[in-house]
N, C-alpha and C. Protein backbone atom coordinates (compact mmCIF):
# COMPACT_ATOMS: atom_id res chain seq x y z
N UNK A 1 0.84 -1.18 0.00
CA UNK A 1 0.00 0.00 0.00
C UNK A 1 0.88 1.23 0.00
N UNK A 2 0.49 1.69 -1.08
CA UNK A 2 1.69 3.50 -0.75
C UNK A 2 1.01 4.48 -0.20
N UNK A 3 1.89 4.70 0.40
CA UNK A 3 1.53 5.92 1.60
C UNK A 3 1.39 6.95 1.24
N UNK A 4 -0.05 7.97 1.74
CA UNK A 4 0.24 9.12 1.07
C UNK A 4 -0.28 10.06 2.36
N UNK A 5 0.78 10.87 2.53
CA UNK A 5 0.82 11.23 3.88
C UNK A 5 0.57 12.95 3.39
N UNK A 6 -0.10 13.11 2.43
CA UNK A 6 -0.04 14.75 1.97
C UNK A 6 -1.73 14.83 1.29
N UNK A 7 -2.62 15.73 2.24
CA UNK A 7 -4.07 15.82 1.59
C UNK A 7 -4.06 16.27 0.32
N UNK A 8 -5.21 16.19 0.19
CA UNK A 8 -5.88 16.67 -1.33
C UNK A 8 -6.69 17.29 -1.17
N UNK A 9 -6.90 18.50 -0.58
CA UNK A 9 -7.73 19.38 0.44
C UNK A 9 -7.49 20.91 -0.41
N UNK A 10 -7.67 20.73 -1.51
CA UNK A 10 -6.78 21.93 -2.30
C UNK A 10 -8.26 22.92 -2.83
N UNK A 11 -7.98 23.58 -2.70
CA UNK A 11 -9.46 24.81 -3.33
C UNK A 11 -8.81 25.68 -4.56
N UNK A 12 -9.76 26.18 -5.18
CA UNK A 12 -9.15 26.69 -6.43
C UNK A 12 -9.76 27.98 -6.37
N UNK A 13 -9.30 29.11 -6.98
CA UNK A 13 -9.20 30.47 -6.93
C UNK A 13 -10.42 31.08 -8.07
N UNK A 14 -10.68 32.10 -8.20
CA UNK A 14 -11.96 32.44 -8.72
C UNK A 14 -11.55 32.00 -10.25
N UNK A 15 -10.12 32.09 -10.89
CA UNK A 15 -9.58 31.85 -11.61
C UNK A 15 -9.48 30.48 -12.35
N UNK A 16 -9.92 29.68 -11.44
CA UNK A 16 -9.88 28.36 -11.37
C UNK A 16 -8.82 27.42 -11.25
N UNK A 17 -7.93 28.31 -10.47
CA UNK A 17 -6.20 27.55 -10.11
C UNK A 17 -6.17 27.45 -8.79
N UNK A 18 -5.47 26.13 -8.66
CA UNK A 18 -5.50 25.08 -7.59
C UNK A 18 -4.41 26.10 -6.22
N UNK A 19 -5.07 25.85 -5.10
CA UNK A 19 -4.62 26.61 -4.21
C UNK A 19 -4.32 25.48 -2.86
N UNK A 20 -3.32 25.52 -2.02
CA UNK A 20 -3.84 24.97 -0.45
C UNK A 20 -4.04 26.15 0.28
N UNK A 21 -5.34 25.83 0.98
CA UNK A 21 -5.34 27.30 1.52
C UNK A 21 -5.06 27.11 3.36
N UNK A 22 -4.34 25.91 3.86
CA UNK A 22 -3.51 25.88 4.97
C UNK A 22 -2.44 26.72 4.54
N UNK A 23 -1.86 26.53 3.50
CA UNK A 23 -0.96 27.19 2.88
C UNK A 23 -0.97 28.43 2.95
N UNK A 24 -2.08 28.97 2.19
CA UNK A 24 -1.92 30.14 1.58
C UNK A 24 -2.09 30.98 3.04
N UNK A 25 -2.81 30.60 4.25
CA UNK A 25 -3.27 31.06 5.26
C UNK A 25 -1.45 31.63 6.37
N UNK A 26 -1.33 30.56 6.10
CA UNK A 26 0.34 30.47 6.73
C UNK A 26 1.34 31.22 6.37
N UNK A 27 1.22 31.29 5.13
CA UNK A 27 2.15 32.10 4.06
C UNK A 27 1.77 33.69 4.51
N UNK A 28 0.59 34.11 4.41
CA UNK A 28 0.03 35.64 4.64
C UNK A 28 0.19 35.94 5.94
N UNK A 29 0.68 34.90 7.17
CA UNK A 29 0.74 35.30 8.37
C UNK A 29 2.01 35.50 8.62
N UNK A 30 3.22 34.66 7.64
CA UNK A 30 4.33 34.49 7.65
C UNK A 30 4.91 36.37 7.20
N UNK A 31 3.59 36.76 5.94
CA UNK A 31 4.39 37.68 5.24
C UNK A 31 3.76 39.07 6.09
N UNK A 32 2.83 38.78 7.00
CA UNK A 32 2.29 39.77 7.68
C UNK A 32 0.81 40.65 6.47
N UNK A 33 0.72 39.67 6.13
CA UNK A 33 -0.56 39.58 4.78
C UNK A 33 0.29 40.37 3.37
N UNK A 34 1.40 40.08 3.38
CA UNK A 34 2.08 40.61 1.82
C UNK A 34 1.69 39.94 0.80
N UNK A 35 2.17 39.75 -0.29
CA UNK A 35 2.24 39.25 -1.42
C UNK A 35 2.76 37.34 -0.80
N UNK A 36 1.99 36.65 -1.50
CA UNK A 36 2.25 34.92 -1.15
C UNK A 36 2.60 34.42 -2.38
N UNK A 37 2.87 34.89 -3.23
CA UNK A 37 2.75 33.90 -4.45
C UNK A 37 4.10 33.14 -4.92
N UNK A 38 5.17 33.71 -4.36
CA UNK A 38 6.29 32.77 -5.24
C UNK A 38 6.14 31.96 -3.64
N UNK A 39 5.92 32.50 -2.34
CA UNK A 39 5.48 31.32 -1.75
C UNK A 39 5.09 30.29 -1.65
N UNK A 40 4.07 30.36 -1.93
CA UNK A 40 3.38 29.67 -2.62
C UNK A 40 3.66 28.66 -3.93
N UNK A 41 4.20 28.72 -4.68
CA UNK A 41 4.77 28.47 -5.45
C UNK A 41 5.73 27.52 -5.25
N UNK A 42 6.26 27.82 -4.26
CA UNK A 42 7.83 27.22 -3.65
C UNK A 42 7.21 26.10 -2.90
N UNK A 43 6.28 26.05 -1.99
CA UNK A 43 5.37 25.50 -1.59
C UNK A 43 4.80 24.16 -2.26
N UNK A 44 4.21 24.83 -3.51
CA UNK A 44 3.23 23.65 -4.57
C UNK A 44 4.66 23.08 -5.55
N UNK A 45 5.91 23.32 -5.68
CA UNK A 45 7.01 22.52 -5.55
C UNK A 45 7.28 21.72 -4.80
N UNK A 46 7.48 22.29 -3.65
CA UNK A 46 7.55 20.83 -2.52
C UNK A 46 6.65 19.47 -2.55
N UNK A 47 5.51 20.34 -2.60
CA UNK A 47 4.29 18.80 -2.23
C UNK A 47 4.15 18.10 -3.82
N UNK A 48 4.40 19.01 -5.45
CA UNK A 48 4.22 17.90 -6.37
C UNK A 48 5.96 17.20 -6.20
N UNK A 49 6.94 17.53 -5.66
CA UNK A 49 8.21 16.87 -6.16
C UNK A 49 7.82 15.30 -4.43
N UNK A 50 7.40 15.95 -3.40
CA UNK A 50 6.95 14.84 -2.46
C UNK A 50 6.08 13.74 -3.28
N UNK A 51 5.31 13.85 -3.96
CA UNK A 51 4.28 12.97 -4.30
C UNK A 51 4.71 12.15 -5.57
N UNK A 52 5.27 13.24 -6.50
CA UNK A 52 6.36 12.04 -7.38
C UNK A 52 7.21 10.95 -6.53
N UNK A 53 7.91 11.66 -5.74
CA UNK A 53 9.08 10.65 -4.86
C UNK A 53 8.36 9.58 -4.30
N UNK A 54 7.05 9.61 -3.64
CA UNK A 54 5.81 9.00 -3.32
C UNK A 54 5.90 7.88 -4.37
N UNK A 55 5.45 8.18 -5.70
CA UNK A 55 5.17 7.26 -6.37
C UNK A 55 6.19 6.37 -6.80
N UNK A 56 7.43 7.48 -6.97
CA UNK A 56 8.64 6.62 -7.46
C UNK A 56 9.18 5.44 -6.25
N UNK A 57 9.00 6.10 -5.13
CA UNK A 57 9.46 4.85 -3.77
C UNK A 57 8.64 4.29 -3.79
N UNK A 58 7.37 3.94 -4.13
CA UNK A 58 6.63 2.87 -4.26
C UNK A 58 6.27 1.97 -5.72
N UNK A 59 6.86 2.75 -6.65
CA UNK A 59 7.75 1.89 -8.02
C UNK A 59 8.68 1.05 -7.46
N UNK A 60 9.77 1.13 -7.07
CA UNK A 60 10.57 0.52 -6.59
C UNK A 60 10.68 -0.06 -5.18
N UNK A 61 9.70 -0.47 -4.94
CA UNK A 61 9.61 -1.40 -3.59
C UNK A 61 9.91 -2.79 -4.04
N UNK A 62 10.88 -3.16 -2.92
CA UNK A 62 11.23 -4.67 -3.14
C UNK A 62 12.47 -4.46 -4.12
N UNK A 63 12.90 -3.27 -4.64
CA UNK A 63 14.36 -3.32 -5.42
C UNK A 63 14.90 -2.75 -4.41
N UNK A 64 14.36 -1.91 -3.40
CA UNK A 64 15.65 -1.28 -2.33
C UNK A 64 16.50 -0.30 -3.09
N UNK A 65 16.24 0.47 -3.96
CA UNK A 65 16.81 1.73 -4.17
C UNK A 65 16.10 3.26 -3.87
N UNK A 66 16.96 3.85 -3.24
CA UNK A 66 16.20 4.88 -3.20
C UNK A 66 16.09 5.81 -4.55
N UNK A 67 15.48 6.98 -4.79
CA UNK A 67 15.07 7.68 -5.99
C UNK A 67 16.67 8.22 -6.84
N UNK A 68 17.69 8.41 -5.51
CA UNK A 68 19.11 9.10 -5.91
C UNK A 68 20.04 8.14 -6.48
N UNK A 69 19.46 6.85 -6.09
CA UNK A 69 20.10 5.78 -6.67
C UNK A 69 19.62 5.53 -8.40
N UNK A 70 18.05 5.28 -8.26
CA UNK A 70 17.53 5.27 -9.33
C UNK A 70 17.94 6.52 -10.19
N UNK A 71 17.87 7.42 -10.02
CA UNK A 71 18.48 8.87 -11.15
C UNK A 71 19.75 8.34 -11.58
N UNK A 72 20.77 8.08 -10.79
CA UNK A 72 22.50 7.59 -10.96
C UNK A 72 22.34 6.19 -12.12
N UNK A 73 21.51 5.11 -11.91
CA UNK A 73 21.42 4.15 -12.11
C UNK A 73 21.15 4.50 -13.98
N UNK A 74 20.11 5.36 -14.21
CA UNK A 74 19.63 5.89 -15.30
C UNK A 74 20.45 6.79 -16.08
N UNK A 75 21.12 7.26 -15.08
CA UNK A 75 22.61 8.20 -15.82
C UNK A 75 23.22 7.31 -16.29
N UNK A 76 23.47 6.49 -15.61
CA UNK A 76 24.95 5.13 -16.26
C UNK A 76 24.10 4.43 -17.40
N UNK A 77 22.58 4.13 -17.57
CA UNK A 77 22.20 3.31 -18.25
C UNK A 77 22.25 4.41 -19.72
N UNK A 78 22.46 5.19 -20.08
CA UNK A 78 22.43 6.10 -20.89
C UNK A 78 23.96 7.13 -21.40
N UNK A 79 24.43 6.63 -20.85
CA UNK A 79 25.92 6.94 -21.13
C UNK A 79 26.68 6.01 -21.57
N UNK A 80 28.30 6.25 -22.29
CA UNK A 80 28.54 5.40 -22.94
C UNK A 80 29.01 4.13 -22.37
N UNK A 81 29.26 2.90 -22.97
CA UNK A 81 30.04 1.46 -22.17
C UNK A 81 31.06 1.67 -21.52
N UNK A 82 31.78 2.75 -21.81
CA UNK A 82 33.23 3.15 -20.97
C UNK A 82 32.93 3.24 -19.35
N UNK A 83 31.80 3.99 -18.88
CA UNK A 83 31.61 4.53 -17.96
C UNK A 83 31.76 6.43 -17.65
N UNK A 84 31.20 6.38 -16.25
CA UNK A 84 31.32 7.90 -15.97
C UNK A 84 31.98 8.50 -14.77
N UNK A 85 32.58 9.26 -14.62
CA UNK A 85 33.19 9.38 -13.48
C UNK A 85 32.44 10.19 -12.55
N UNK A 86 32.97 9.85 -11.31
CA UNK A 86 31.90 9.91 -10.10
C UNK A 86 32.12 11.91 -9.96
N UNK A 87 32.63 12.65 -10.16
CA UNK A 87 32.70 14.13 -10.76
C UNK A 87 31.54 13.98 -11.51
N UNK A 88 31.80 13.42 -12.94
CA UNK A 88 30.84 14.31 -13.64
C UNK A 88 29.50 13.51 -13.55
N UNK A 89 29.35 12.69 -12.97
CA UNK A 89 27.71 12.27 -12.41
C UNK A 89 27.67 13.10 -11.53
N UNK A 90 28.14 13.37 -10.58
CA UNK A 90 27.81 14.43 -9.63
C UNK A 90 27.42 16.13 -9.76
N UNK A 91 28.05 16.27 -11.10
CA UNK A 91 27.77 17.53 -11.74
C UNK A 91 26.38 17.52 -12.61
N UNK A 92 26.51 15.89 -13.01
CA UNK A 92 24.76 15.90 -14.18
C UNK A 92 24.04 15.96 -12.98
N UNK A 93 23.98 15.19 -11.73
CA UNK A 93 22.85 14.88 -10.85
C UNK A 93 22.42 16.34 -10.07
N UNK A 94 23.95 17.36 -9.92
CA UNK A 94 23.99 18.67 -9.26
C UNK A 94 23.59 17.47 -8.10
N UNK A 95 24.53 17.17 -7.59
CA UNK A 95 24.84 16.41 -6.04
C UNK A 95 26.02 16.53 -5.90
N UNK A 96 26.80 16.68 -4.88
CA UNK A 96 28.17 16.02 -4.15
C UNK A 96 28.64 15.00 -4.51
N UNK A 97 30.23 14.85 -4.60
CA UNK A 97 30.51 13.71 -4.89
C UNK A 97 30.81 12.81 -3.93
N UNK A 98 30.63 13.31 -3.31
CA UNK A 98 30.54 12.37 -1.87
C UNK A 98 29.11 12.01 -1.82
N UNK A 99 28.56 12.37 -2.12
CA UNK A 99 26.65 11.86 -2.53
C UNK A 99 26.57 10.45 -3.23
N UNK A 100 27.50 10.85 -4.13
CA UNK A 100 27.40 9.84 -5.51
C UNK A 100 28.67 9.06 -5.49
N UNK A 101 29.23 8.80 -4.37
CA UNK A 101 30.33 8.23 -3.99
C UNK A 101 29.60 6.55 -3.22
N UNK A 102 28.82 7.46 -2.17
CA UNK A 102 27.52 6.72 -1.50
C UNK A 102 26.42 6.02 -2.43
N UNK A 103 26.54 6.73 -3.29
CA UNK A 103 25.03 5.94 -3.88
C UNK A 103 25.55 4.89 -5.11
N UNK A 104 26.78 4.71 -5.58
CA UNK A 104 27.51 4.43 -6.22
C UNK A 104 28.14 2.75 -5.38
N UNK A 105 28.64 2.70 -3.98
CA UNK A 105 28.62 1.75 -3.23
C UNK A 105 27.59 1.35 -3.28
N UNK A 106 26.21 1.78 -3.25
CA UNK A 106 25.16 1.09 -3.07
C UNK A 106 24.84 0.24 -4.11
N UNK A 107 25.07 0.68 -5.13
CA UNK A 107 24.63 0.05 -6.30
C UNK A 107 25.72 -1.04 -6.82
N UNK A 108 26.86 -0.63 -6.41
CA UNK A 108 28.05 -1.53 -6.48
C UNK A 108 27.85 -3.16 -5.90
N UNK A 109 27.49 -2.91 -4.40
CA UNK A 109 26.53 -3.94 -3.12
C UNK A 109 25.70 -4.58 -4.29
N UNK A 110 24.55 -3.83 -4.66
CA UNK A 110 23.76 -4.56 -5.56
C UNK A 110 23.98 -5.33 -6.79
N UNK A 111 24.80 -5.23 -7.30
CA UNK A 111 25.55 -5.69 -8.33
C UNK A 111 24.85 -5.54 -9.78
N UNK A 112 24.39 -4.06 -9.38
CA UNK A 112 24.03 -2.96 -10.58
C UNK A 112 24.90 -2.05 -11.24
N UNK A 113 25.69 -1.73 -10.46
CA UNK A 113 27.42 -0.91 -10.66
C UNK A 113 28.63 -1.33 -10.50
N UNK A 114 29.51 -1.24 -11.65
CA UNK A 114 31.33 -1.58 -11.26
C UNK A 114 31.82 -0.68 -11.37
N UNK A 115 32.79 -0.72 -10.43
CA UNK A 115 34.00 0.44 -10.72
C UNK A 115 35.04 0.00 -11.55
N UNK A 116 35.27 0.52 -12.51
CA UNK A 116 36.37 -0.03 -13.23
C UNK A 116 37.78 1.25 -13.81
N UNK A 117 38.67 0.84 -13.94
CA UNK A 117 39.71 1.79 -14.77
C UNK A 117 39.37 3.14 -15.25
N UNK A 118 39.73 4.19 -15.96
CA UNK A 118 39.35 4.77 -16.88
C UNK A 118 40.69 4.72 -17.43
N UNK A 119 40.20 4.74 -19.15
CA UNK A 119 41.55 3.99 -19.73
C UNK A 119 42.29 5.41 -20.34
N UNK A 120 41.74 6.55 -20.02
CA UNK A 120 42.32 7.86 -20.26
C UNK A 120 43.20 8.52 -19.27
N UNK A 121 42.59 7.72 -17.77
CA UNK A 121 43.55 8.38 -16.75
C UNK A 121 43.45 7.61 -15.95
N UNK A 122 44.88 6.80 -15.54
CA UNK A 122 45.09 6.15 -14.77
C UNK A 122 44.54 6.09 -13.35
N UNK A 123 44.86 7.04 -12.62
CA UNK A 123 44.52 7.66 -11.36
C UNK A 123 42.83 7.66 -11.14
N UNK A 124 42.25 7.95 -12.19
CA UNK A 124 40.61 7.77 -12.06
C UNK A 124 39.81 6.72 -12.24
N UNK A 125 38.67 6.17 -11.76
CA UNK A 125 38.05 5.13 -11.81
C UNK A 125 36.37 5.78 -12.26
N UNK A 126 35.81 4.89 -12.53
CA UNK A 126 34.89 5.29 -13.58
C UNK A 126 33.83 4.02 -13.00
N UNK A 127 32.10 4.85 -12.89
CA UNK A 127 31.49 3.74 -12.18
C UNK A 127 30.76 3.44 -13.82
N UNK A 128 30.23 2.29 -14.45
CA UNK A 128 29.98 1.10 -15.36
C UNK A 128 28.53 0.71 -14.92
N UNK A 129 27.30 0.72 -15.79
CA UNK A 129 26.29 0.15 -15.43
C UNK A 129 26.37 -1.41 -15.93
N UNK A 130 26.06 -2.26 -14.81
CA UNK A 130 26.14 -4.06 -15.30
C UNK A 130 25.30 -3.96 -15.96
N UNK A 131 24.90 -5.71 -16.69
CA UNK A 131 24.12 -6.00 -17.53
C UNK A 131 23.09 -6.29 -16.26
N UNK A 132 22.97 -6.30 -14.99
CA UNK A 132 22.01 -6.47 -13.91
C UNK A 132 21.71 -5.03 -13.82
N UNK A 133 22.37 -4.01 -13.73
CA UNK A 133 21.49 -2.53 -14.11
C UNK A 133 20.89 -2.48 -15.04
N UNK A 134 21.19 -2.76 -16.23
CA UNK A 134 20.40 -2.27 -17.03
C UNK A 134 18.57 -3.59 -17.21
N UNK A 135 19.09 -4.52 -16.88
CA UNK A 135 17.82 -5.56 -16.47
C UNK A 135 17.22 -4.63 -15.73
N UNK A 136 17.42 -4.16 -14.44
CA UNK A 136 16.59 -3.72 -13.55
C UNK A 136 16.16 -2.08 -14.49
N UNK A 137 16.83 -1.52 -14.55
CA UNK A 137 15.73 -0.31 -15.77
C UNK A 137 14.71 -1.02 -16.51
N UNK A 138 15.06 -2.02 -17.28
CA UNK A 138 14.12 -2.23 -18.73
C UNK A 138 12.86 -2.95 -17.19
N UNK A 139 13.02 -3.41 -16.34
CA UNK A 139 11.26 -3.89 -15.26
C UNK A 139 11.21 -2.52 -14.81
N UNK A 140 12.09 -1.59 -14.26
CA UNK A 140 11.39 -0.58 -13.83
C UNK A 140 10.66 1.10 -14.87
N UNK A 141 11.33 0.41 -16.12
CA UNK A 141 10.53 1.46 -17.37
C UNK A 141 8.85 1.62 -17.48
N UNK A 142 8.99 0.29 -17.36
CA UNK A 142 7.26 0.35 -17.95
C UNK A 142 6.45 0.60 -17.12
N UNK A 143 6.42 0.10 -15.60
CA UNK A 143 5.80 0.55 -14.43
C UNK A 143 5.69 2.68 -14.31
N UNK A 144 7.21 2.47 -14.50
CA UNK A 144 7.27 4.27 -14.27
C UNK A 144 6.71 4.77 -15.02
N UNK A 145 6.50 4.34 -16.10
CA UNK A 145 5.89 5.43 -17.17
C UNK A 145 4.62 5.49 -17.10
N UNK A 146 4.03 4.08 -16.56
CA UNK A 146 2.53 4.15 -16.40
C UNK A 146 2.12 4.84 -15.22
N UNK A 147 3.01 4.79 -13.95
CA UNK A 147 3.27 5.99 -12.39
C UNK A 147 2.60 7.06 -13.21
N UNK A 148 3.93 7.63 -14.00
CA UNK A 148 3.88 9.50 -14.77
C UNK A 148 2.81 9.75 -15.25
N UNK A 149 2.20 9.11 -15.94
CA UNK A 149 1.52 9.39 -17.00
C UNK A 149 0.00 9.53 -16.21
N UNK A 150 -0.33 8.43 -15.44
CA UNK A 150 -1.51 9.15 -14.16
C UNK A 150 -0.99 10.12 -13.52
N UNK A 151 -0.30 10.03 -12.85
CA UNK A 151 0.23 11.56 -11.76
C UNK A 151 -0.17 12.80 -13.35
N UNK A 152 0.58 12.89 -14.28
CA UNK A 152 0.24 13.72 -15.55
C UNK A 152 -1.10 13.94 -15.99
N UNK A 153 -2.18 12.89 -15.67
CA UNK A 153 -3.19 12.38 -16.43
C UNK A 153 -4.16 13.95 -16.58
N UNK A 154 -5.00 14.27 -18.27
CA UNK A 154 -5.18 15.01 -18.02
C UNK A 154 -4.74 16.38 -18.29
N UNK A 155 -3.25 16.43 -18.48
CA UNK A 155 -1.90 17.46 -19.11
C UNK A 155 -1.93 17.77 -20.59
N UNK A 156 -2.10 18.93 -20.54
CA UNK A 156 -1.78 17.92 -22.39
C UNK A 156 -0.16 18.66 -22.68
N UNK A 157 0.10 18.13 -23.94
CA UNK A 157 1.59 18.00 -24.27
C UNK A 157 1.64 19.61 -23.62
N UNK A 158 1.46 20.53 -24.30
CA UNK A 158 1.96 21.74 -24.17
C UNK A 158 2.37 22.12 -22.33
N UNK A 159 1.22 21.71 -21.62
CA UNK A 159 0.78 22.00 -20.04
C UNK A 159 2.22 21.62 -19.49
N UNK A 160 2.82 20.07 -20.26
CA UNK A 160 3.80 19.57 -19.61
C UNK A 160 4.76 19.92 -19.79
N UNK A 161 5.25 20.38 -21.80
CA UNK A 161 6.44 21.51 -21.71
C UNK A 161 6.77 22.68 -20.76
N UNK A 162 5.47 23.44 -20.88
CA UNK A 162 5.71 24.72 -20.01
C UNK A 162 5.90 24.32 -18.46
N UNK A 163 5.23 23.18 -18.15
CA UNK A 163 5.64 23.04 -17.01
C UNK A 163 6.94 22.78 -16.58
N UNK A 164 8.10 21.63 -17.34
CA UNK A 164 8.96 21.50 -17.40
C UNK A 164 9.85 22.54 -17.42
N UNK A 165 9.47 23.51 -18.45
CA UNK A 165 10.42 25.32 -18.56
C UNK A 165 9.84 25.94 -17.21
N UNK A 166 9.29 25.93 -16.43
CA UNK A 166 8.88 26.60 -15.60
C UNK A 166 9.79 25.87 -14.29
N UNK A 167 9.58 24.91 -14.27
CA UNK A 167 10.73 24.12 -13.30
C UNK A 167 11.63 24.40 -12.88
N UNK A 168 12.34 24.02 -14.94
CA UNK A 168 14.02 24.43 -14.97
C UNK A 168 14.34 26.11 -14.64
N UNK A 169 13.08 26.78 -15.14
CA UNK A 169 13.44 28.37 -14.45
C UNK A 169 13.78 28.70 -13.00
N UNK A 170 12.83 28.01 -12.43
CA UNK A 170 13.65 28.17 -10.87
C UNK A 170 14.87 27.63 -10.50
N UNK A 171 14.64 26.30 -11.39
CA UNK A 171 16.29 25.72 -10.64
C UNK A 171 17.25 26.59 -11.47
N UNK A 172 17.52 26.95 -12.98
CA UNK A 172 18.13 28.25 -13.17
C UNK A 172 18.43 29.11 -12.59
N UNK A 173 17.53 29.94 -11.58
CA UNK A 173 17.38 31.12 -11.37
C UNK A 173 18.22 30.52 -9.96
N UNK A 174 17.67 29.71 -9.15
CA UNK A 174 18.60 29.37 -7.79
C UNK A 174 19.89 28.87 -8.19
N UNK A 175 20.15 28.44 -9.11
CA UNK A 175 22.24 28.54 -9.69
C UNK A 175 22.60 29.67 -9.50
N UNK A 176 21.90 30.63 -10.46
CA UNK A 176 22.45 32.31 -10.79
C UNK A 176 22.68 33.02 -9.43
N UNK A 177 21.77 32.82 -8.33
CA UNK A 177 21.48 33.23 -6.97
C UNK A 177 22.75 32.58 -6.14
N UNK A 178 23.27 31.23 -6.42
CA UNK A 178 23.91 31.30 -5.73
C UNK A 178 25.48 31.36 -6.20
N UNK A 179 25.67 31.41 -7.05
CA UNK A 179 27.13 32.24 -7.83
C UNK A 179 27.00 33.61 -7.22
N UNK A 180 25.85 34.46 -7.69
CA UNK A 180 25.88 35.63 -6.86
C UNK A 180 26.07 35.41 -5.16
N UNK A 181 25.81 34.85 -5.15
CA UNK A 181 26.11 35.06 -3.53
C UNK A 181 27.69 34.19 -2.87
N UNK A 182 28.07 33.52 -4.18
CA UNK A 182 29.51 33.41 -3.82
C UNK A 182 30.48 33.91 -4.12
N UNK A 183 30.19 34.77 -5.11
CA UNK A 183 30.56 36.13 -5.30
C UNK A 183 30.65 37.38 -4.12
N UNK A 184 29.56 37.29 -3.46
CA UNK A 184 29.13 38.29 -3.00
C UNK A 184 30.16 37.97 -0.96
N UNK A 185 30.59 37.00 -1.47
CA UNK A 185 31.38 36.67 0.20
C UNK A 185 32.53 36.40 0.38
């Protein structure tokens, strides 16, 4: 049974856009009744990226990976036979490499990942998706897609582009924010 530990208690605006209004109530007390909306916003990020993770940890029950594993797992299954080094997975995932150092043992344990050579630089080692990773993608493809596509249900193509550009705009905009601010110290 997957757990869903987040209501559906959502009201919609004269506009006809989906609101929580625990939320919105919290937010205006937070701002001393200002403006709520990228609040808000930041907010209805949290609870749709919770409820994906929701579905995706309950895709993968009984494989024992968590979601950071599964992303890594999907990086290697899509990159070339050589392998990738635990840097630049850590730079595609925007994680630590000490993140992906960890999640990389894990999958190693599982005998979904090898570490092997890199034949360009001695000194570096390069993690390798097995032919047991990539088995475990091709059972966990078809399940996931049928997950997305209800959680989506309803979207139409365009709803999901813009949604997607709307995404990547924030996570954009929080890179730019924080160069500026390592700049700024």
């Amino acid at each position: 049974m997957m757990k869903d530990v987040h209501k559906s208690d959502f009201d919609s605006d004269p506009d006809g856009n989906l609101f929580d209004p625990e939320t919105r109530a919290a937010m205006r007390q937070f701002t001393g009744g200002g403006d709520t909306a990228a609040l808000e916003a930041a907010a209805a990020i949290r609870t749709a990226f919770h409820a994906i993770e929701r579905m995706r940890a309950h895709g993968s029950q009984g494989r024992g990976l968590s979601s950071g594993a599964m992303d890594l797992l999907m990086r290697l299954g899509a990159a070339d036979g050589d392998g990738v080094s635990i840097g630049d997975l850590a730079q595609s995932a925007g994680v630590s490499s000490r993140n992906v150092t960890g999640l990389v043992d894990t999958l190693e344990r599982e005998g979904l990942v090898r570490r092997v050579p890199d034949q360009r630089d001695r000194r570096s080692v390069l993690a390798q998706i097995t032919a047991e990773g990539r088995g475990w993608i091709q059972a966990f493809s078809e399940p996931s897609q049928r997950a997305m596509a209800a959680m989506f249900r309803d979207f139409t193509t365009d709803e999901l582009t813009r949604f997607r550009h709307l995404c990547l705009r924030v996570a954009d905009n929080q890179h730019r924010l924080a160069q500026y601010l390592e700049g700024a110290s």
